[in-house]
Structure formats: C-alpha cells, structure tokens
C-alpha atoms as a PDB file:
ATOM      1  CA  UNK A   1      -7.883 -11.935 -27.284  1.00  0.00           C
ATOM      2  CA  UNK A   2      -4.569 -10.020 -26.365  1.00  0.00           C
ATOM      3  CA  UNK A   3      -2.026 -10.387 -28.936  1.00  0.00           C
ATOM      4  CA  UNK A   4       1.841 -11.123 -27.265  1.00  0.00           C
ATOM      5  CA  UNK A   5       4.745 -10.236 -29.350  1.00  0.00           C
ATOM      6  CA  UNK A   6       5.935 -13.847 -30.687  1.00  0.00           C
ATOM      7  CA  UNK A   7       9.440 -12.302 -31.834  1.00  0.00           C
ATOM      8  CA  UNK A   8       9.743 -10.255 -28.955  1.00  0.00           C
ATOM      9  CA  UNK A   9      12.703 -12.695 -27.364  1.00  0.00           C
ATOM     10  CA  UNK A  10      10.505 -12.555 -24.394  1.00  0.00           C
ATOM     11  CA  UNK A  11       9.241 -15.974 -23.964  1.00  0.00           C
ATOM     12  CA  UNK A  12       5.106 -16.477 -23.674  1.00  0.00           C
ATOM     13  CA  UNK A  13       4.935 -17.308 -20.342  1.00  0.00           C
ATOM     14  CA  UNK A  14       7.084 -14.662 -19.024  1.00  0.00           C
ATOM     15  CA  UNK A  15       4.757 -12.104 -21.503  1.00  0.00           C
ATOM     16  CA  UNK A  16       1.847 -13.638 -19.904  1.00  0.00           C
ATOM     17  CA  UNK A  17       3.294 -13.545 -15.917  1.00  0.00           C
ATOM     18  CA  UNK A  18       3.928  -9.299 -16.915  1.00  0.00           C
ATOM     19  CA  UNK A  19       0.489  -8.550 -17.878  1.00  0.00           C
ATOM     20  CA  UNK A  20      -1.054  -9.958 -14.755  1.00  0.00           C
ATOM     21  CA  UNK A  21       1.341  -8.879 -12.796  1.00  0.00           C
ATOM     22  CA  UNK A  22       1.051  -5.443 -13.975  1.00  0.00           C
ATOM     23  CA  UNK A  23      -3.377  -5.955 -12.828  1.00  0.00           C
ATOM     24  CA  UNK A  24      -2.327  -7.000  -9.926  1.00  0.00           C
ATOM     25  CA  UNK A  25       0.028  -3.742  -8.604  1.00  0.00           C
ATOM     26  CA  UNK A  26      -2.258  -1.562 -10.563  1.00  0.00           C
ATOM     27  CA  UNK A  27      -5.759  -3.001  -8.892  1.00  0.00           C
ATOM     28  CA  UNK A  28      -7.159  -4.012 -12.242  1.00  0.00           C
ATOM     29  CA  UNK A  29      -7.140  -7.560 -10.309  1.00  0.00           C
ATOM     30  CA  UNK A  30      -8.115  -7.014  -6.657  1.00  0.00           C
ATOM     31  CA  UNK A  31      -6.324  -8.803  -3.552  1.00  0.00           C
ATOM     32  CA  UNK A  32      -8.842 -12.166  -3.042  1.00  0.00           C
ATOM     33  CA  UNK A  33     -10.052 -12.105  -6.411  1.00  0.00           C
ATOM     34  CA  UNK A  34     -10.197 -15.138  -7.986  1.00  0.00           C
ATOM     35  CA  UNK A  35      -8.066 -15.484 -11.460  1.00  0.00           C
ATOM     36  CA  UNK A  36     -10.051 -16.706 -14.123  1.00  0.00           C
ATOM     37  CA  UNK A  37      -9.475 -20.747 -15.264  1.00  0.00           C
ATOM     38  CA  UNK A  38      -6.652 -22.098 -17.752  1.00  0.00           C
ATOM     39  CA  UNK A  39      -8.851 -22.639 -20.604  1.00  0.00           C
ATOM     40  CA  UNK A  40     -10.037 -18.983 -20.736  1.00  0.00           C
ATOM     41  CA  UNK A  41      -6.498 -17.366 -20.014  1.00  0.00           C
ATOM     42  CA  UNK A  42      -5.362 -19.510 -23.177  1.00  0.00           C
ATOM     43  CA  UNK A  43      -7.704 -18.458 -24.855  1.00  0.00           C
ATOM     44  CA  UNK A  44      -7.054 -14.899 -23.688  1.00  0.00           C
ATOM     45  CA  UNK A  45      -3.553 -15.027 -24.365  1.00  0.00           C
ATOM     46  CA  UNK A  46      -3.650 -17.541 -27.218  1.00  0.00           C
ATOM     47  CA  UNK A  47      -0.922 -19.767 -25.633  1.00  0.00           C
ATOM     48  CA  UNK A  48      -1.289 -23.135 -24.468  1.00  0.00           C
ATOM     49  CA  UNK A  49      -1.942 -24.528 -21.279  1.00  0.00           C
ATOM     50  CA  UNK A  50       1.420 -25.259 -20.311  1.00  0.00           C
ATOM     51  CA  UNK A  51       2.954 -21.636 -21.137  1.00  0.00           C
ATOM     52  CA  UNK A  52      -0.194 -20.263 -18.719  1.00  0.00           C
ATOM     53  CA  UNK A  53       0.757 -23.163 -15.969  1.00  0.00           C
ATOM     54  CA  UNK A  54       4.236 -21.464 -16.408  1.00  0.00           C
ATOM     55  CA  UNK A  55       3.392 -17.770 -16.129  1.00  0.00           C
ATOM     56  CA  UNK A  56       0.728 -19.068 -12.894  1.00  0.00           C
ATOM     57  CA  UNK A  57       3.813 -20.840 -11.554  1.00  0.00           C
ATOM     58  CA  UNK A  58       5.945 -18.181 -11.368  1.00  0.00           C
ATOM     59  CA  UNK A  59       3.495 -15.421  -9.903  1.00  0.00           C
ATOM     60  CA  UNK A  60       2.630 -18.331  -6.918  1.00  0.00           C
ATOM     61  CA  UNK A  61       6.456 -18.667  -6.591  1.00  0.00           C
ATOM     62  CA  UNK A  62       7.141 -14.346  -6.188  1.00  0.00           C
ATOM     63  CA  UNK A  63       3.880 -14.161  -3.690  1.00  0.00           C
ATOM     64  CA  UNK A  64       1.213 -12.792  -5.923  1.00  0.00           C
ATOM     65  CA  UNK A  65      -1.138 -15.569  -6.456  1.00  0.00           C
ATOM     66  CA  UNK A  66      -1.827 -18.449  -3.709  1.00  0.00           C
ATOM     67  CA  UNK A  67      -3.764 -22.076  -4.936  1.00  0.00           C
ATOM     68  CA  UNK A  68      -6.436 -23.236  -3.033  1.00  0.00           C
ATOM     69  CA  UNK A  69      -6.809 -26.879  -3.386  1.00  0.00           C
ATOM     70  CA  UNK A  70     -10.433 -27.547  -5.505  1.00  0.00           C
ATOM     71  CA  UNK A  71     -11.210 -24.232  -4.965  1.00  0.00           C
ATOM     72  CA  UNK A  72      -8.780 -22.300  -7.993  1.00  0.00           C
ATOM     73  CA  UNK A  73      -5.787 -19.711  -8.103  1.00  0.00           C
ATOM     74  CA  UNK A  74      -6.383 -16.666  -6.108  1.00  0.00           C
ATOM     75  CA  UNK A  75      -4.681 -12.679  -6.211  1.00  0.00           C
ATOM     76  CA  UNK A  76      -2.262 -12.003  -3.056  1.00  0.00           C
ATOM     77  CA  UNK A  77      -1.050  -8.548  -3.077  1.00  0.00           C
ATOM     78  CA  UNK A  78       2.356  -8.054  -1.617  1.00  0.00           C
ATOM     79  CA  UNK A  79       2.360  -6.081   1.577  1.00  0.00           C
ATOM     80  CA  UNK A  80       4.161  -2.794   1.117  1.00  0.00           C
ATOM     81  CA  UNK A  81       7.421  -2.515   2.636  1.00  0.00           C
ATOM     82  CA  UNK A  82       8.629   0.197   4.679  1.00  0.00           C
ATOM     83  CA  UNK A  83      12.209   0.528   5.885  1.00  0.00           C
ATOM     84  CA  UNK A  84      13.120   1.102   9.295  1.00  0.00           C
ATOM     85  CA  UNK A  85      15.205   3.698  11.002  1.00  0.00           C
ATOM     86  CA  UNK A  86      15.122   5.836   7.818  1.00  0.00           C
ATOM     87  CA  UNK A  87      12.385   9.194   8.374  1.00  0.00           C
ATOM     88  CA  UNK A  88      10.060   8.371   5.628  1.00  0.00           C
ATOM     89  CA  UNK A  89       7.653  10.247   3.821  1.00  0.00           C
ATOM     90  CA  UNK A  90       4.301   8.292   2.420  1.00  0.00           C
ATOM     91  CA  UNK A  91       3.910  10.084  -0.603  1.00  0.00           C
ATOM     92  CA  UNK A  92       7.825   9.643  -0.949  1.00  0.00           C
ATOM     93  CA  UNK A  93       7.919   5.895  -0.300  1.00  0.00           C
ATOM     94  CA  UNK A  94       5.097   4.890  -2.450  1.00  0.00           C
ATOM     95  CA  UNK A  95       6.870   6.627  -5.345  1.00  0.00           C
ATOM     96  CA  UNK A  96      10.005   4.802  -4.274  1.00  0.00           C
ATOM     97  CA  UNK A  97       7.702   1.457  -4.971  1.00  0.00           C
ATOM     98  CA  UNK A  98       6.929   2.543  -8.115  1.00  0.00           C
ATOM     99  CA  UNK A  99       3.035   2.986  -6.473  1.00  0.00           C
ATOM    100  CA  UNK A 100       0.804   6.339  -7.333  1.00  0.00           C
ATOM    101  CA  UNK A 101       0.327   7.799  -3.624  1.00  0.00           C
ATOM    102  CA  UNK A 102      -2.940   9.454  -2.695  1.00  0.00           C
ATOM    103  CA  UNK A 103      -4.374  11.283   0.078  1.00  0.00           C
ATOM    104  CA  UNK A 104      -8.039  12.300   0.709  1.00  0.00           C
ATOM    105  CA  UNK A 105      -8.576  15.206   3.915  1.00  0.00           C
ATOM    106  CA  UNK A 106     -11.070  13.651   6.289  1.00  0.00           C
ATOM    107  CA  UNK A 107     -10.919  16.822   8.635  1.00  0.00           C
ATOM    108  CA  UNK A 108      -8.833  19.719   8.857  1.00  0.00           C
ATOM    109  CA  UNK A 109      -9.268  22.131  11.558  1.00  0.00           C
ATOM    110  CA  UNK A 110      -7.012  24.568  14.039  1.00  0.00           C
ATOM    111  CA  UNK A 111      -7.592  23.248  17.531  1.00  0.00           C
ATOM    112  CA  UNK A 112      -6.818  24.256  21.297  1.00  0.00           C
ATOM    113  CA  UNK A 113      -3.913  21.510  22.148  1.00  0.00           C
ATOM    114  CA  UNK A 114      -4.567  19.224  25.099  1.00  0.00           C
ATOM    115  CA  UNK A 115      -1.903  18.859  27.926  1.00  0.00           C
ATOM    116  CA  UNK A 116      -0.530  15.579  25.750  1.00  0.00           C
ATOM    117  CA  UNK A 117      -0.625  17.256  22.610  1.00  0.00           C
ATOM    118  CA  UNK A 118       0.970  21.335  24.104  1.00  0.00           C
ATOM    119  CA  UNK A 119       3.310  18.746  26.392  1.00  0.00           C
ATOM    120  CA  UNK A 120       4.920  16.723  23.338  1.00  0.00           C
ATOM    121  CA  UNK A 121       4.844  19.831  20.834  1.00  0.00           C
ATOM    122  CA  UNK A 122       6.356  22.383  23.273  1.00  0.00           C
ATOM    123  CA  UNK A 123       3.882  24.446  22.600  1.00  0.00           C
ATOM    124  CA  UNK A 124       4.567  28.179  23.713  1.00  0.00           C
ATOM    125  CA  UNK A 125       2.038  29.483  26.296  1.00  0.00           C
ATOM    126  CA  UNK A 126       1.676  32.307  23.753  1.00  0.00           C
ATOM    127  CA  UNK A 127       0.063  30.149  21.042  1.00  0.00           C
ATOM    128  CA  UNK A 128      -1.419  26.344  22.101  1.00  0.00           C
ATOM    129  CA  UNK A 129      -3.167  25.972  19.017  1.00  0.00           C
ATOM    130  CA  UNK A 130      -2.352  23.104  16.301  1.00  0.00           C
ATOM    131  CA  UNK A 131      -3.414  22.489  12.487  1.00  0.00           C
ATOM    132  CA  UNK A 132      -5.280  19.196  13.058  1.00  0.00           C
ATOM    133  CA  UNK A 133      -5.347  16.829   9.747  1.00  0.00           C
ATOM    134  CA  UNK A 134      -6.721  13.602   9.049  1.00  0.00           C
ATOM    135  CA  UNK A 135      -6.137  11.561   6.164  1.00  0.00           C
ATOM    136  CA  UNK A 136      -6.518   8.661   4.499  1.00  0.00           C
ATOM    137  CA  UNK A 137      -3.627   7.490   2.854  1.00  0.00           C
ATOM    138  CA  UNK A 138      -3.758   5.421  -0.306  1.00  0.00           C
ATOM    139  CA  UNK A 139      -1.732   3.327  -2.720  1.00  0.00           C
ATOM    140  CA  UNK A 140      -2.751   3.332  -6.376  1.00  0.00           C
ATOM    141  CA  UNK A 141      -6.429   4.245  -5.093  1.00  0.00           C
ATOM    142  CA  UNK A 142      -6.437   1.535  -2.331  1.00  0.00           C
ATOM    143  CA  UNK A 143      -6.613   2.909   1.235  1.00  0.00           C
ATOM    144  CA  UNK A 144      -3.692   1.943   3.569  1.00  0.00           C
ATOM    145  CA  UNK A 145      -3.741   3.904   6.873  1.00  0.00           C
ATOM    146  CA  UNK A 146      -5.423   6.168   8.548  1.00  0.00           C
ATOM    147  CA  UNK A 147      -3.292   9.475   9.793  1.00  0.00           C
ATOM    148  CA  UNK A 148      -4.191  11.698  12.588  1.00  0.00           C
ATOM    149  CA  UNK A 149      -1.094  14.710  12.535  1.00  0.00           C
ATOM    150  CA  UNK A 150      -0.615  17.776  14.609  1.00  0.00           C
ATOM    151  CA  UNK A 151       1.653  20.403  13.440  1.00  0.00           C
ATOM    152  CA  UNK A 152       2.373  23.809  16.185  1.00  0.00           C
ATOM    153  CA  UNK A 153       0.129  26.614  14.303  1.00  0.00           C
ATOM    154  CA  UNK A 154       3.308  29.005  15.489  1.00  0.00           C
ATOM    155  CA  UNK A 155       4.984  27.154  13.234  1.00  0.00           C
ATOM    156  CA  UNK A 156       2.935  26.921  10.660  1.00  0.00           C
ATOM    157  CA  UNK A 157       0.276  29.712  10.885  1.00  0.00           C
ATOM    158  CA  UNK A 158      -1.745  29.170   7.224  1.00  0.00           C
ATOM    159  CA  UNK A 159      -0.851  25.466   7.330  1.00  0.00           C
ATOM    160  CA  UNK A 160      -4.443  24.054   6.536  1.00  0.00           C
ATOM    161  CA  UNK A 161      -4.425  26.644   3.188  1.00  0.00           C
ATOM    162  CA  UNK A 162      -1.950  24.281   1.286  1.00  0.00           C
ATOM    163  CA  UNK A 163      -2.929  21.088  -0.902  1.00  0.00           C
ATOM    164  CA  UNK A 164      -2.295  18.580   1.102  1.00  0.00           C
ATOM    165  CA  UNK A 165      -4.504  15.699  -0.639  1.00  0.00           C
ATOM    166  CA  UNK A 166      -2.256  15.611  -3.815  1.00  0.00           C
ATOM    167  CA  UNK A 167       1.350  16.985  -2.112  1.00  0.00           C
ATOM    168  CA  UNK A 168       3.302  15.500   0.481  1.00  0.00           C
ATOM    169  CA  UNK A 169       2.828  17.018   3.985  1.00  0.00           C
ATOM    170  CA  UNK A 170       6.853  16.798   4.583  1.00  0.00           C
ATOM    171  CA  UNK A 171       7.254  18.549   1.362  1.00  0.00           C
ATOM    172  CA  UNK A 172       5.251  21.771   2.757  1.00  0.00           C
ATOM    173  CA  UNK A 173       6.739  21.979   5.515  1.00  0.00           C
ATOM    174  CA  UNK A 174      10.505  22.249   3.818  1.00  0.00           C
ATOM    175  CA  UNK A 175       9.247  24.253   1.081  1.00  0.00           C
ATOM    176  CA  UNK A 176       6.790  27.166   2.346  1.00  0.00           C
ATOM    177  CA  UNK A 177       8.006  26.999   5.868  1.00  0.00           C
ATOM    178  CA  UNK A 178      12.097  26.088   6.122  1.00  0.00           C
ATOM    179  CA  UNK A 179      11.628  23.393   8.173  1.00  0.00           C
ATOM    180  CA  UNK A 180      13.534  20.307   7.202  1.00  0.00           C
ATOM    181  CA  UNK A 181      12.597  17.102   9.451  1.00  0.00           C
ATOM    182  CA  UNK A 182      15.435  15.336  10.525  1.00  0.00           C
ATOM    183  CA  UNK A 183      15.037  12.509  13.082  1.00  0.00           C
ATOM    184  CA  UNK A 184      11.973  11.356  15.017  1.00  0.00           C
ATOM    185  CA  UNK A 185      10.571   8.903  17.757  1.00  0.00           C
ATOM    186  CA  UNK A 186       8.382   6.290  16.823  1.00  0.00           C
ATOM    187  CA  UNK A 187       6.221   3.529  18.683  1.00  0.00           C
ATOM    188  CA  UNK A 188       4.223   0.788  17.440  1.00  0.00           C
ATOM    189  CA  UNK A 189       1.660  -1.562  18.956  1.00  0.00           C
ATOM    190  CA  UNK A 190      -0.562  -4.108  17.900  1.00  0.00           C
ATOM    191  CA  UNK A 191      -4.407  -3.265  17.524  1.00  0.00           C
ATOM    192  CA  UNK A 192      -7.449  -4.090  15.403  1.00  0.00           C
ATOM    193  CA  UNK A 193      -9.478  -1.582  13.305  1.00  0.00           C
ATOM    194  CA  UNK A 194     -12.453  -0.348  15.135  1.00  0.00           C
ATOM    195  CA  UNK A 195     -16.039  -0.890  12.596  1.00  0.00           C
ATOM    196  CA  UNK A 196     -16.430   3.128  12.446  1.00  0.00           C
ATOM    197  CA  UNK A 197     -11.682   2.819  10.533  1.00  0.00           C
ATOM    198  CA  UNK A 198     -12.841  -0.199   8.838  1.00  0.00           C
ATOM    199  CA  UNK A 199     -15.596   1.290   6.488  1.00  0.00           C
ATOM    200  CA  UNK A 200     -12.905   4.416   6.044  1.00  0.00           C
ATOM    201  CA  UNK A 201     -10.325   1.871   5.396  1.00  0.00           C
ATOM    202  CA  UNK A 202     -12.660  -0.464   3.197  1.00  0.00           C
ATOM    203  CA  UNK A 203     -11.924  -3.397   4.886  1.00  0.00           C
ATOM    204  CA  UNK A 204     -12.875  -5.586   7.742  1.00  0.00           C
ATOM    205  CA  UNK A 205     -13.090  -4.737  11.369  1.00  0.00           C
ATOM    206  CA  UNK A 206     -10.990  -6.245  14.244  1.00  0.00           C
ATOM    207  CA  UNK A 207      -8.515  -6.454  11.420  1.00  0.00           C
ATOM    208  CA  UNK A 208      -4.673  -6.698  13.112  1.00  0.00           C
ATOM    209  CA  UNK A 209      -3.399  -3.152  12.549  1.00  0.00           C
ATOM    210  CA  UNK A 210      -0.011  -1.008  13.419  1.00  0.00           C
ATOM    211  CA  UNK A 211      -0.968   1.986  15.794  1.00  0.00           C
ATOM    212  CA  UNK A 212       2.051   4.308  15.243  1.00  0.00           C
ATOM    213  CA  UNK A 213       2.714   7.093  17.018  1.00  0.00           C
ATOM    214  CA  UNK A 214       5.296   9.446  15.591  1.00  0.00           C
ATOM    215  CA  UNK A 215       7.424  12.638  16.697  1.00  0.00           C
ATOM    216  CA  UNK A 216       9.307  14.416  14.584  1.00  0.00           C
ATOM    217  CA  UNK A 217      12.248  17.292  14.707  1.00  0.00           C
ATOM    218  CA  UNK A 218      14.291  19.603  13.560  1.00  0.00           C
ATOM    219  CA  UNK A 219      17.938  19.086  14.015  1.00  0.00           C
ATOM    220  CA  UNK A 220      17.669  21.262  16.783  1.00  0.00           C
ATOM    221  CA  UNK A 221      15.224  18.471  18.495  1.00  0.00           C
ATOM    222  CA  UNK A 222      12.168  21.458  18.081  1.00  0.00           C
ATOM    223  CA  UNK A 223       9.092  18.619  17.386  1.00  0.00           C
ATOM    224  CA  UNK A 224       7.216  19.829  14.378  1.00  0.00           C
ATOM    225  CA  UNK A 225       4.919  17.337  13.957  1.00  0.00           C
ATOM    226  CA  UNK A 226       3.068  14.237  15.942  1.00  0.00           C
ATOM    227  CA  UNK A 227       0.994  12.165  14.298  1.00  0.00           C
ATOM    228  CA  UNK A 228      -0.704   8.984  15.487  1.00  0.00           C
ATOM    229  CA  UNK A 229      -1.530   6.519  12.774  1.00  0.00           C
ATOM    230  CA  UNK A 230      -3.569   3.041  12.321  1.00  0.00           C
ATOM    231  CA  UNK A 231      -1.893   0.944   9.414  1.00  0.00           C
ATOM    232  CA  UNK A 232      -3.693  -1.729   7.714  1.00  0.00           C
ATOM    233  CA  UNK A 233      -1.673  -5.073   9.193  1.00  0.00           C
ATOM    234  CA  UNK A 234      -2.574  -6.780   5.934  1.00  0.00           C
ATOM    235  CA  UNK A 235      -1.475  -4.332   3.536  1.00  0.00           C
ATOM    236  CA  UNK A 236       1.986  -3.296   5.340  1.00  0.00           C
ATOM    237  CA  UNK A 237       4.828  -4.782   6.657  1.00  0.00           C
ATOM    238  CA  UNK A 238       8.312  -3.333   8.552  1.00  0.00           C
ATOM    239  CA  UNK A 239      11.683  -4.164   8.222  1.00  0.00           C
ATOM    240  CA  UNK A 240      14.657  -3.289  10.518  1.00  0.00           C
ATOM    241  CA  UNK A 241      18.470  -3.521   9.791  1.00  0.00           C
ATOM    242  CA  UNK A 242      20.072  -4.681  13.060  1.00  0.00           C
ATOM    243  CA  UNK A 243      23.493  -4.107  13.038  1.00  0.00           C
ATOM    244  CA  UNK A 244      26.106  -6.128  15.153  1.00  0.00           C
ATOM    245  CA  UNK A 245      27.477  -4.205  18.129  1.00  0.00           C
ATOM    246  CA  UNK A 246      31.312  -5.224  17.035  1.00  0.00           C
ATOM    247  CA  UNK A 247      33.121  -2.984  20.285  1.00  0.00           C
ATOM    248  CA  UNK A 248      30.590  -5.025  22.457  1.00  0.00           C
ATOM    249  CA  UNK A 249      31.722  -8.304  20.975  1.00  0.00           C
ATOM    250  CA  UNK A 250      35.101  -7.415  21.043  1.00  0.00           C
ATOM    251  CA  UNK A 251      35.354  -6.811  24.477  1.00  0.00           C
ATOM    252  CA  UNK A 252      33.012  -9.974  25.138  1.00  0.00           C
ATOM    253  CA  UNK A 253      36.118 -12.082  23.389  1.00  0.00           C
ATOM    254  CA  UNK A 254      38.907 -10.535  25.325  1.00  0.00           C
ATOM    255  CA  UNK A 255      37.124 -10.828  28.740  1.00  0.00           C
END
C-alpha cells in the first residue's frame, strides 16, 4: 500500500495522477505497458474507485495513457519535443525537459575523409582526417537516436580523448577547443530503421524514423561538425514557428 498525504490540500486523485505520472517519465512504467486494474490501484492507493477513475481520466486526457475498449488502460509516452530553428544540443534539450540525457560510444575512430565528407568540412589538403563518433543517444536510459558525427581532426586534434558518453559533444568543443557553434543546415527525410538500428535502438524494424543530416558553423561559416542521424519517429516529434512575412503582405494589400 502507498500511503497519500490526506491533509496535504492536494486532492487524492490528483496525488494518485503524480505518482504514475512520475513512472511513466521516469520508465518505472514502460510505453505499451499495460496499467494494472481499478481494484488493485485502490487498493494500492487506498482510495476508491472513483478518485482512481479520476486520476486515469486525467492522464488519458494529457496523452499518457490510451483505453482500449475490453482490452484495459495502456502507458503512451509523450514524444519528446524539439524546437525548430533554434541550434540544439541533446544533452542540453533533454535537461531542458527535465529528462536525464545519456550517451553510450558505439565507435570512435580518426578516419581518412571521403570526397562528401573533406567536400562539406573544408577539409585542408594538409590534414583530411576526421574524429568519427557514433552514439546512441538516450533519454532517462531509453534509446532515442542513433548519431553518426564528423568533426575536422585540424580542429580538434585529441578530440576522441574527451568523455563524450556522460558530457555534451557541443560542450567540448566550446570549452577545450574555443569553438562556439552558431548556426547550421539541417535536412530531414522520412525512413524506417534498418533490423541491424533497430536492435541498437531496442525497438522494431521498418519503424518510421527522421534521417537528419546536420552542418554546423562557426560564425565565420567554418563547418565544425556534420553529423547524420536516424531518430526514433515514435519517440520524437518537431515543431516549427512560422512567422508571417508582414512586408510581403503589405505590399500584397497595396497592389
């Protein structure tokens, strides 16, 4: 039994909605996972039906549990939000959403760029080589994408030396090397997850994914970093502020 605070001033139900909320965004109570029935969560909770139909009610209504008809009340995580045009950091955003970021190296190597990879980088003809990581990114312990990121070894000679499975990549780069990021190209297009991302990604394959492909500069438009990523469609979603061309309109009106 889990004891609620009856003088609190926090009614039952809204006690009750907190504490599964708070499974749910910490992955105590996984996405799918069906919630247990009314009579146990009252006896759980010991509150009546009607405060746990209330608590249910209200987690439905804000997206994290869905009703299947006969079948029972199931978890939905929400899909983490990221905010177009700002440059955003991972590590930074899932702090911003109140989520513990994590990162785990799949491979880390200094490579020979390819005609693509020298072409987009400017690589010198003095030095073609570039750090090479991989990593999986995850949100409280649940994997989200998949990054693939080349940074100009000229740049950033000892780069595969730091930590970057706890630390943020963006981080590194302004504090051991000077170089502050400060606008980038990106393009997305729809794919699936390929069976060899989807047991990395522990989910299923053919899964709708983002493929992102990112290039990023200094002020003085030197790229720094490109990095081509697969994002779980499932788990993410984008948002854009589009902002009304008003000297457009304007003239529109006085034509």
């Amino acid at each position: 039994m889990t004891d609620l605070a009856v003088d609190s001033g926090i009614p039952l139900y809204q006690q009750v909605k907190n504490i599964l909320k708070g499974q749910i965004l910490d992955g105590r109570l996984k996405n799918g996972e069906k919630i247990p029935p009314e009579s146990e969560l009252c006896s759980t909770y010991a509150v009546s039906r009607i405060t746990i139909r209330q608590a249910m009610s209200s987690l439905v209504q804000e997206g994290f549990l869905y009703r299947k008809q006969g079948k029972g009340t199931f978890v939905i995580v929400p899909k983490l939000g990221r905010r177009l045009p700002r440059l955003y950091s991972f590590s930074e955003d899932m702090w911003d959403l109140g989520l513990e970021p994590g990162s785990q190296i799949i491979e880390s190597e200094l490579i020979d760029g390819d005609e693509d990879i020298s072409t987009l980088l400017s690589l010198p003809p003095t030095d073609r080589k570039v750090n090479k990581i991989i990593r999986l990114r995850k949100a409280n312990n649940e994997p989200i994408l998949i990054e693939r990121t080349c940074v100009p070894h000229h740049l950033c000679p000892d780069l595969l030396d730091q930590d970057l499975e706890s630390g943020s990549l963006y981080h590194v780069l302004r504090e051991k090397y000077g170089l502050l990021l400060d606008h980038a190209l990106e393009t997305y297009e729809l794919t699936n997850i390929w069976k060899n991302e989807a047991e990395v990604l522990h989910c299923r394959k053919n899964l709708p994914a983002f493929s992102i492909e990112r290039l990023a500069f200094l002020k003085t438009d030197v790229p720094v970093e490109l990095t081509r990523s697969i994002v779980r469609g499932d788990r993410v979603r984008f948002t854009v502020q589009l902002i009304a061309d008003q000297a457009y309109i304007r003239r529109q009106i006085e034509f």
